[in-house]
PDB file of N, CA and C in Angstrom:
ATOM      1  N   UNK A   1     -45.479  21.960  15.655  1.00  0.00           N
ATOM      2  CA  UNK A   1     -44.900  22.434  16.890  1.00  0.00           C
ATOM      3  C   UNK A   1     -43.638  23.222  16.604  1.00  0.00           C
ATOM      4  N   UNK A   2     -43.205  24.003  17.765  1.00  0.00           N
ATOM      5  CA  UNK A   2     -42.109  24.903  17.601  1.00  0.00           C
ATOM      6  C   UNK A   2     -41.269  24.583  18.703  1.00  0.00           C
ATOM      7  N   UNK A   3     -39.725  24.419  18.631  1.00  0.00           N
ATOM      8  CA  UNK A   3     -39.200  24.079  19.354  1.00  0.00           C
ATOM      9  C   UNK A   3     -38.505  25.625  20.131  1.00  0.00           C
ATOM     10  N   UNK A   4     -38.487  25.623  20.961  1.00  0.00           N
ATOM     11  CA  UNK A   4     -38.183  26.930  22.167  1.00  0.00           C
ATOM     12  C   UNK A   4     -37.232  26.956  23.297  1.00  0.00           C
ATOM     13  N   UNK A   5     -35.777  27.753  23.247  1.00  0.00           N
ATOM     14  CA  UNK A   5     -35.413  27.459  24.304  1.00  0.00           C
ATOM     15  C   UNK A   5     -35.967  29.077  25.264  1.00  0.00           C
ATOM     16  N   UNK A   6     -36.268  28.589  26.243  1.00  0.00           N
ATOM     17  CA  UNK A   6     -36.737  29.851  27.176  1.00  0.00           C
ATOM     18  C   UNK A   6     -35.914  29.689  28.345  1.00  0.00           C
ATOM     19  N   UNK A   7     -34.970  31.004  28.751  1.00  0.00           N
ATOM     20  CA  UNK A   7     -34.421  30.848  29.928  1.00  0.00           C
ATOM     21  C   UNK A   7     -33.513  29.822  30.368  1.00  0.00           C
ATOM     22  N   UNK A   8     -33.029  28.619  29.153  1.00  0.00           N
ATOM     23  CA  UNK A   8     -32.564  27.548  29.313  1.00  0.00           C
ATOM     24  C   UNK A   8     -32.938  26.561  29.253  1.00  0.00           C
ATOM     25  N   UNK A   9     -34.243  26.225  29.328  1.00  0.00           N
ATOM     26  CA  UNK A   9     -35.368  25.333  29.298  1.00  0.00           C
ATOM     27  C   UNK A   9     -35.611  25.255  27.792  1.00  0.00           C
ATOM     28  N   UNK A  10     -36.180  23.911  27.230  1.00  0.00           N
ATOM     29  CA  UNK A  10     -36.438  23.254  26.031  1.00  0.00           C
ATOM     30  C   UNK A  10     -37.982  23.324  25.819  1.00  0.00           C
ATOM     31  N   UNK A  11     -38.752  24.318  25.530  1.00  0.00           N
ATOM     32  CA  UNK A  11     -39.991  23.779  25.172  1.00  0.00           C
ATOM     33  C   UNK A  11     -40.919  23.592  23.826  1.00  0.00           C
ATOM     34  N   UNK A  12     -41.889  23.049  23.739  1.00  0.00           N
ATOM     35  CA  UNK A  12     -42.404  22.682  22.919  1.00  0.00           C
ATOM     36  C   UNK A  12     -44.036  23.321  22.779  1.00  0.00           C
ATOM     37  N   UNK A  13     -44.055  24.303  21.716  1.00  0.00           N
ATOM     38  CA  UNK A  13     -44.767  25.394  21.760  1.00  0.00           C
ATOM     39  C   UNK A  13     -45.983  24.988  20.593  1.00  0.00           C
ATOM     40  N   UNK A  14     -46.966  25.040  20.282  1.00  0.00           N
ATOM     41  CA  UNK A  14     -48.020  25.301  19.357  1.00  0.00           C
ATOM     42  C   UNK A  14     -47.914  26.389  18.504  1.00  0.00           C
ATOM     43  N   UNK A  15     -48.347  26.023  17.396  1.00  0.00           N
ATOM     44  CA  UNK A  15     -48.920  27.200  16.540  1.00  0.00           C
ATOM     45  C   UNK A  15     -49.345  28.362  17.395  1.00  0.00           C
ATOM     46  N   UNK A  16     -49.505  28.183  18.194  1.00  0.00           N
ATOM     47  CA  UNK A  16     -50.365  29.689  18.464  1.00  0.00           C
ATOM     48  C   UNK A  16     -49.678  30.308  19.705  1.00  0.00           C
ATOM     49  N   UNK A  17     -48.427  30.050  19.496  1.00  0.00           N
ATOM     50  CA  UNK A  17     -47.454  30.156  20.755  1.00  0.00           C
ATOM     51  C   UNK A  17     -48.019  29.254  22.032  1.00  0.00           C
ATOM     52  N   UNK A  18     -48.204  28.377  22.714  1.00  0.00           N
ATOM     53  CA  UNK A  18     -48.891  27.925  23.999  1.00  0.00           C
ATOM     54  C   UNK A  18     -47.767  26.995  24.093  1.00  0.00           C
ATOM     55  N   UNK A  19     -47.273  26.840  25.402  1.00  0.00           N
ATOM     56  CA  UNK A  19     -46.681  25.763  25.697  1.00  0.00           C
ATOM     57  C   UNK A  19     -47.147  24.326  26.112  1.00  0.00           C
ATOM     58  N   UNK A  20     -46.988  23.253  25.069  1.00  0.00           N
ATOM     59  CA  UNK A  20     -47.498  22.204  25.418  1.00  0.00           C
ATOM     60  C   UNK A  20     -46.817  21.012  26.420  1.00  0.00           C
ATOM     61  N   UNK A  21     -45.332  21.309  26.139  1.00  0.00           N
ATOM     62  CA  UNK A  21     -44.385  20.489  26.826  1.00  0.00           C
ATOM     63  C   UNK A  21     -42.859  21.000  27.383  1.00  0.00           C
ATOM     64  N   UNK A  22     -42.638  20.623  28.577  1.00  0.00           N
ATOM     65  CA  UNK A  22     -40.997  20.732  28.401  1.00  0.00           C
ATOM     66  C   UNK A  22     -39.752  19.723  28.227  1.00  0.00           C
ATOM     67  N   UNK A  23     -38.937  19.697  27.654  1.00  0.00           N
ATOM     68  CA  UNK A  23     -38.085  18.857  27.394  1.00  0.00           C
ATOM     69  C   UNK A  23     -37.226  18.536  28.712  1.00  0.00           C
ATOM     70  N   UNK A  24     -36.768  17.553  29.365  1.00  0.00           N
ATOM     71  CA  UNK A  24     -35.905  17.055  30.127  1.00  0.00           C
ATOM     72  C   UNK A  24     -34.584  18.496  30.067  1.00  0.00           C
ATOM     73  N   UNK A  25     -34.608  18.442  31.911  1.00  0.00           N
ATOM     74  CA  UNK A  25     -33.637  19.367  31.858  1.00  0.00           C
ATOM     75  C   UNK A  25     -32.054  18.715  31.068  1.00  0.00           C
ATOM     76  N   UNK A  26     -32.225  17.614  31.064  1.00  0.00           N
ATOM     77  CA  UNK A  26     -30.796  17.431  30.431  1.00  0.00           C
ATOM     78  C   UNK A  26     -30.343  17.394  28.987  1.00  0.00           C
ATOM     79  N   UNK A  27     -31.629  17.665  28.460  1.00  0.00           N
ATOM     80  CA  UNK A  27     -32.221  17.016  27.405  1.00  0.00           C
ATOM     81  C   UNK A  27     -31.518  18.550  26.094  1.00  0.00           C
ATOM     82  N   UNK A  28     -30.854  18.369  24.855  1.00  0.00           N
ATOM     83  CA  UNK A  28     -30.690  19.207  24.331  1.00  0.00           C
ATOM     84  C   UNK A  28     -30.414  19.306  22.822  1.00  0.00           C
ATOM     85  N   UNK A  29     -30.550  19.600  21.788  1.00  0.00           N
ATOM     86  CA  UNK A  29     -31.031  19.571  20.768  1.00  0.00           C
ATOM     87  C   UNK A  29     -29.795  19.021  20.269  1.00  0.00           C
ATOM     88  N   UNK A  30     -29.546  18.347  18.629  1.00  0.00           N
ATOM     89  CA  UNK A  30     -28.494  17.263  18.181  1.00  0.00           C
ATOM     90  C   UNK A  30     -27.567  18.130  17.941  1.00  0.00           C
ATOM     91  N   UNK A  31     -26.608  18.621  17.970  1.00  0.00           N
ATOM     92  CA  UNK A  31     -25.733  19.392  17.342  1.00  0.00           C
ATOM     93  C   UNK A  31     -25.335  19.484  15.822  1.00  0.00           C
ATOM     94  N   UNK A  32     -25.376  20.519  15.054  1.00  0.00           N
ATOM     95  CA  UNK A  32     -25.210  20.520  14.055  1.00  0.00           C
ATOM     96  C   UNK A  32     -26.198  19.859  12.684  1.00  0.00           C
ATOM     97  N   UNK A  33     -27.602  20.072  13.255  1.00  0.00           N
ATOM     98  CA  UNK A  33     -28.522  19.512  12.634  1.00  0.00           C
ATOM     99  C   UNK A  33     -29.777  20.971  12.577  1.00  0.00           C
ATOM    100  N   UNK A  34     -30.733  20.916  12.157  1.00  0.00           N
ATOM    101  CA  UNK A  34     -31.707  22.069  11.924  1.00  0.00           C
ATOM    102  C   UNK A  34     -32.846  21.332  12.291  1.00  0.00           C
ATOM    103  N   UNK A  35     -33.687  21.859  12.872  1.00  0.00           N
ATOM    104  CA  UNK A  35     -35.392  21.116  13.864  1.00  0.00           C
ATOM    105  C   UNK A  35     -35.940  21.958  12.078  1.00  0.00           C
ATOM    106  N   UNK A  36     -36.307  20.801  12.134  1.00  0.00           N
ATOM    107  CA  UNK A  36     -37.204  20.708  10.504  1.00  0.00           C
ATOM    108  C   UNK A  36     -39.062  21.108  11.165  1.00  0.00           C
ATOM    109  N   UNK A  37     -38.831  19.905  12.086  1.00  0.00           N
ATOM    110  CA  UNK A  37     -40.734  20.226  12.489  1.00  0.00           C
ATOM    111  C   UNK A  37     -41.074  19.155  13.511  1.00  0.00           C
ATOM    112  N   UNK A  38     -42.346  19.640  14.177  1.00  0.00           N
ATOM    113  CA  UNK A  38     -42.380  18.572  15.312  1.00  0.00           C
ATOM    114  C   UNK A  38     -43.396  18.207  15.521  1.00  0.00           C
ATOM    115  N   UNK A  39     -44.306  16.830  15.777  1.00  0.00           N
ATOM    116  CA  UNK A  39     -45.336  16.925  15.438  1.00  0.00           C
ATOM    117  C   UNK A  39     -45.696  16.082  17.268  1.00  0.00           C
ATOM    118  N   UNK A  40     -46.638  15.924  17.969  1.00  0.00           N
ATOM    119  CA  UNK A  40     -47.316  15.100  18.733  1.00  0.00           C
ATOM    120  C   UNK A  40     -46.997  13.711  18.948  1.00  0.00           C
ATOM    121  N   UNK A  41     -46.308  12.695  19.304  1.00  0.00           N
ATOM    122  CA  UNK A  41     -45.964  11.307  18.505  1.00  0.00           C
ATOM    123  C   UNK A  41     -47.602  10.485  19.851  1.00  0.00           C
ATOM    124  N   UNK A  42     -47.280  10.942  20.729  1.00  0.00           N
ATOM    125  CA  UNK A  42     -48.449  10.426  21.701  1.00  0.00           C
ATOM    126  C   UNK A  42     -48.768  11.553  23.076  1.00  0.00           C
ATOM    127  N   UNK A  43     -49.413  10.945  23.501  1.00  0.00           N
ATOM    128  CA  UNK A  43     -50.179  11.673  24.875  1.00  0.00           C
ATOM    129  C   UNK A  43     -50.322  10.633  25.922  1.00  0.00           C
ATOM    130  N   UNK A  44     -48.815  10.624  26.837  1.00  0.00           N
ATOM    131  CA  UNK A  44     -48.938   9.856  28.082  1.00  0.00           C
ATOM    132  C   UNK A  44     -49.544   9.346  29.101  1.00  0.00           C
ATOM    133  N   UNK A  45     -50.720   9.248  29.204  1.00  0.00           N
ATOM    134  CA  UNK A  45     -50.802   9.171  31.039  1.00  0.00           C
ATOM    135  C   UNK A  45     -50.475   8.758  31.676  1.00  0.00           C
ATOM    136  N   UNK A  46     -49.763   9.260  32.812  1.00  0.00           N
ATOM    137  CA  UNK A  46     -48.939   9.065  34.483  1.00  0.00           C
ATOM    138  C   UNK A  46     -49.760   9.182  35.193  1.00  0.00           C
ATOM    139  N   UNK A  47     -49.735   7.800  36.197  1.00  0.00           N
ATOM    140  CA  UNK A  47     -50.261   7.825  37.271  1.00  0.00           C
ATOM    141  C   UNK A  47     -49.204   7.716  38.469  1.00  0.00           C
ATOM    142  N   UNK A  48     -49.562   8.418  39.744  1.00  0.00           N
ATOM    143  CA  UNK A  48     -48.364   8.626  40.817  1.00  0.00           C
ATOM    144  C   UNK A  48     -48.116   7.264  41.358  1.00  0.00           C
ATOM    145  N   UNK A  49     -48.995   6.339  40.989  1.00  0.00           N
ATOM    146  CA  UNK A  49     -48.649   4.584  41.390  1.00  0.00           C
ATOM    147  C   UNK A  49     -47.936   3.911  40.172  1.00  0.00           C
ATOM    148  N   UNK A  50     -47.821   4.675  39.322  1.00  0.00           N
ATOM    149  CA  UNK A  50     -46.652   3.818  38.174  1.00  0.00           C
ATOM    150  C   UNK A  50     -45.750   4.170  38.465  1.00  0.00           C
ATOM    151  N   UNK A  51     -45.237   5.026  39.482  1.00  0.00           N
ATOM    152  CA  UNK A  51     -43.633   4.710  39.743  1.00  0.00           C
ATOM    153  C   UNK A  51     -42.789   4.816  40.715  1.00  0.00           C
ATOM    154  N   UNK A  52     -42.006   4.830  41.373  1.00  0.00           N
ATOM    155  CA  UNK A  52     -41.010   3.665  42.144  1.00  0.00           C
ATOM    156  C   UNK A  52     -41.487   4.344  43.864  1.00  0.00           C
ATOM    157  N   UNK A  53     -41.761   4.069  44.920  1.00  0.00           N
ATOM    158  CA  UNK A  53     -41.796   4.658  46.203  1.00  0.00           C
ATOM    159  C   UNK A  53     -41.115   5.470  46.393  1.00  0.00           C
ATOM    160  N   UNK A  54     -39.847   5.487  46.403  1.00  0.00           N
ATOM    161  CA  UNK A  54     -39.413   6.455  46.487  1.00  0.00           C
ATOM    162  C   UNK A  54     -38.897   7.599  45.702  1.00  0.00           C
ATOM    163  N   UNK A  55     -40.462   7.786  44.746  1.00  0.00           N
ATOM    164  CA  UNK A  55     -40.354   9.049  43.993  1.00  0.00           C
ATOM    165  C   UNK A  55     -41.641   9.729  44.290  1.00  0.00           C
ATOM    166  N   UNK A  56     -42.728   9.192  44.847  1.00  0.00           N
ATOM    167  CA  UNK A  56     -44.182   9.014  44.942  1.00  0.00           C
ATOM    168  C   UNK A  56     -44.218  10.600  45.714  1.00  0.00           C
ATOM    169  N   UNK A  57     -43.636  10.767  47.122  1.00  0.00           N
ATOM    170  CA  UNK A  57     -43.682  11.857  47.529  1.00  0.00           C
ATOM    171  C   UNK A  57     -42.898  13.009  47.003  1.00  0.00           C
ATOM    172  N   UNK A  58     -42.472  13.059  45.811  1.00  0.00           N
ATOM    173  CA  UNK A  58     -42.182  14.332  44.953  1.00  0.00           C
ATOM    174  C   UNK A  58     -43.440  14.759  44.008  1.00  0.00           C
ATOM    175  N   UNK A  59     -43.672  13.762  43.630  1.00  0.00           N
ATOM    176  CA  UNK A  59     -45.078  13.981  42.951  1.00  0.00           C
ATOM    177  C   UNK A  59     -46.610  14.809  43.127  1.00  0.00           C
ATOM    178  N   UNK A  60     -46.305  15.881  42.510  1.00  0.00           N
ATOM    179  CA  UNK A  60     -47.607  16.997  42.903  1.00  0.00           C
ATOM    180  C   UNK A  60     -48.995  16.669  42.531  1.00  0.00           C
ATOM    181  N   UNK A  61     -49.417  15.293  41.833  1.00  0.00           N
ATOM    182  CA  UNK A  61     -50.365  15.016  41.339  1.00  0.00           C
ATOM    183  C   UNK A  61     -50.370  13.537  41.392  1.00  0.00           C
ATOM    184  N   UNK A  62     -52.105  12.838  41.137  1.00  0.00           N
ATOM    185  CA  UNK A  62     -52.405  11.712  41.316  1.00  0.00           C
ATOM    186  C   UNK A  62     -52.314  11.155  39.684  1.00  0.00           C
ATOM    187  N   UNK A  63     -52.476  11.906  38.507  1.00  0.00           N
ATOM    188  CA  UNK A  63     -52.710  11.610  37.547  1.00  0.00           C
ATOM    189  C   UNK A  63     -52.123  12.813  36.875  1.00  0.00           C
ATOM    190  N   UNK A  64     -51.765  12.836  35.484  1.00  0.00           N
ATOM    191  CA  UNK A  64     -50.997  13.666  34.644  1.00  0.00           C
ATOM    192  C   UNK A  64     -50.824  13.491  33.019  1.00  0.00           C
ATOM    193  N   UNK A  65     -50.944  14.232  32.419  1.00  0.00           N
ATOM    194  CA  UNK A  65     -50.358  13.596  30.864  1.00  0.00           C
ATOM    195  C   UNK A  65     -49.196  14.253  30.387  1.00  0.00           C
ATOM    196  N   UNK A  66     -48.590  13.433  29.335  1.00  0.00           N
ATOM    197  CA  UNK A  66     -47.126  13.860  29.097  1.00  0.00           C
ATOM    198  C   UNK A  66     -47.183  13.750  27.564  1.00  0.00           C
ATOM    199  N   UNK A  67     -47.093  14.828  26.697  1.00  0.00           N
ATOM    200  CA  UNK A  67     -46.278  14.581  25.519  1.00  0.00           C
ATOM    201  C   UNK A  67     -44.896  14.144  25.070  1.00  0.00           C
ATOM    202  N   UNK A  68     -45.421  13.119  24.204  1.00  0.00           N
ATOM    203  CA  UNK A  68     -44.258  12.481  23.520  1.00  0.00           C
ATOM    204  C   UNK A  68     -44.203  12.713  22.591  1.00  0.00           C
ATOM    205  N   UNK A  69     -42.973  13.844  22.322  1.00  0.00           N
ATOM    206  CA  UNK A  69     -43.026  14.253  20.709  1.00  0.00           C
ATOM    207  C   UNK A  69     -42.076  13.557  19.649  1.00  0.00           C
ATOM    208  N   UNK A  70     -42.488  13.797  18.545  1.00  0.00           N
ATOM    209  CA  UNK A  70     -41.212  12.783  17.017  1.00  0.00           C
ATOM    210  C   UNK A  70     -41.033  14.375  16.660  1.00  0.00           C
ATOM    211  N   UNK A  71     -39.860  14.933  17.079  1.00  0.00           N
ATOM    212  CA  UNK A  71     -38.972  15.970  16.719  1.00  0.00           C
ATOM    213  C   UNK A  71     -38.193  14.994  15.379  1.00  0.00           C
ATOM    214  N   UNK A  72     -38.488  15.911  14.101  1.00  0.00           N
ATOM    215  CA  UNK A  72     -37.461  15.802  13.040  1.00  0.00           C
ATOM    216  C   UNK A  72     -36.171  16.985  12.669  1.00  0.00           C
ATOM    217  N   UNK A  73     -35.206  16.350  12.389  1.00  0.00           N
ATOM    218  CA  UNK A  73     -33.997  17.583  12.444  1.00  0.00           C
ATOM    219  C   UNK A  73     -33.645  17.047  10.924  1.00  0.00           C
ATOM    220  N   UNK A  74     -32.846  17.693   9.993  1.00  0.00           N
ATOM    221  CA  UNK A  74     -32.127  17.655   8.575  1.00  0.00           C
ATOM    222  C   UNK A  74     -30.941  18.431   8.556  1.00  0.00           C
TER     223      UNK A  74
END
């Protein structure tokens, strides 16, 4: 994987350029370290009933998957 900032946004790109994930808007790389490589660590599934009522109606979907990546930095 390739790590990407676009427009401000953190994403997480494939070999073949495709975006697979985005990183938490708050979310931002270690300072003073180099992204060595990034590999897949899992593949989430979210369902809109795993979480709290009053988040349920923000939710654009019944079901979803989420990458969880093991970003290495040196």
């Amino acid at each position: 994987m390739r790590l990407v900032n676009e427009a401000g946004a953190w994403l997480l790109h494939d070999v073949h350029g495709r975006a697979l994930a985005r990183m938490a808007r708050s979310w931002s790389p270690p300072g003073g370290l180099n992204f060595l490589r990034g590999e897949v660590g899992a593949v989430v599934r979210w369902r809109k009933a795993d979480n709290k009522e009053e988040f349920r109606a923000h939710l654009r979907r019944d079901v979803w998957e989420a990458v969880a990546p093991e970003l290495v930095y040196g």
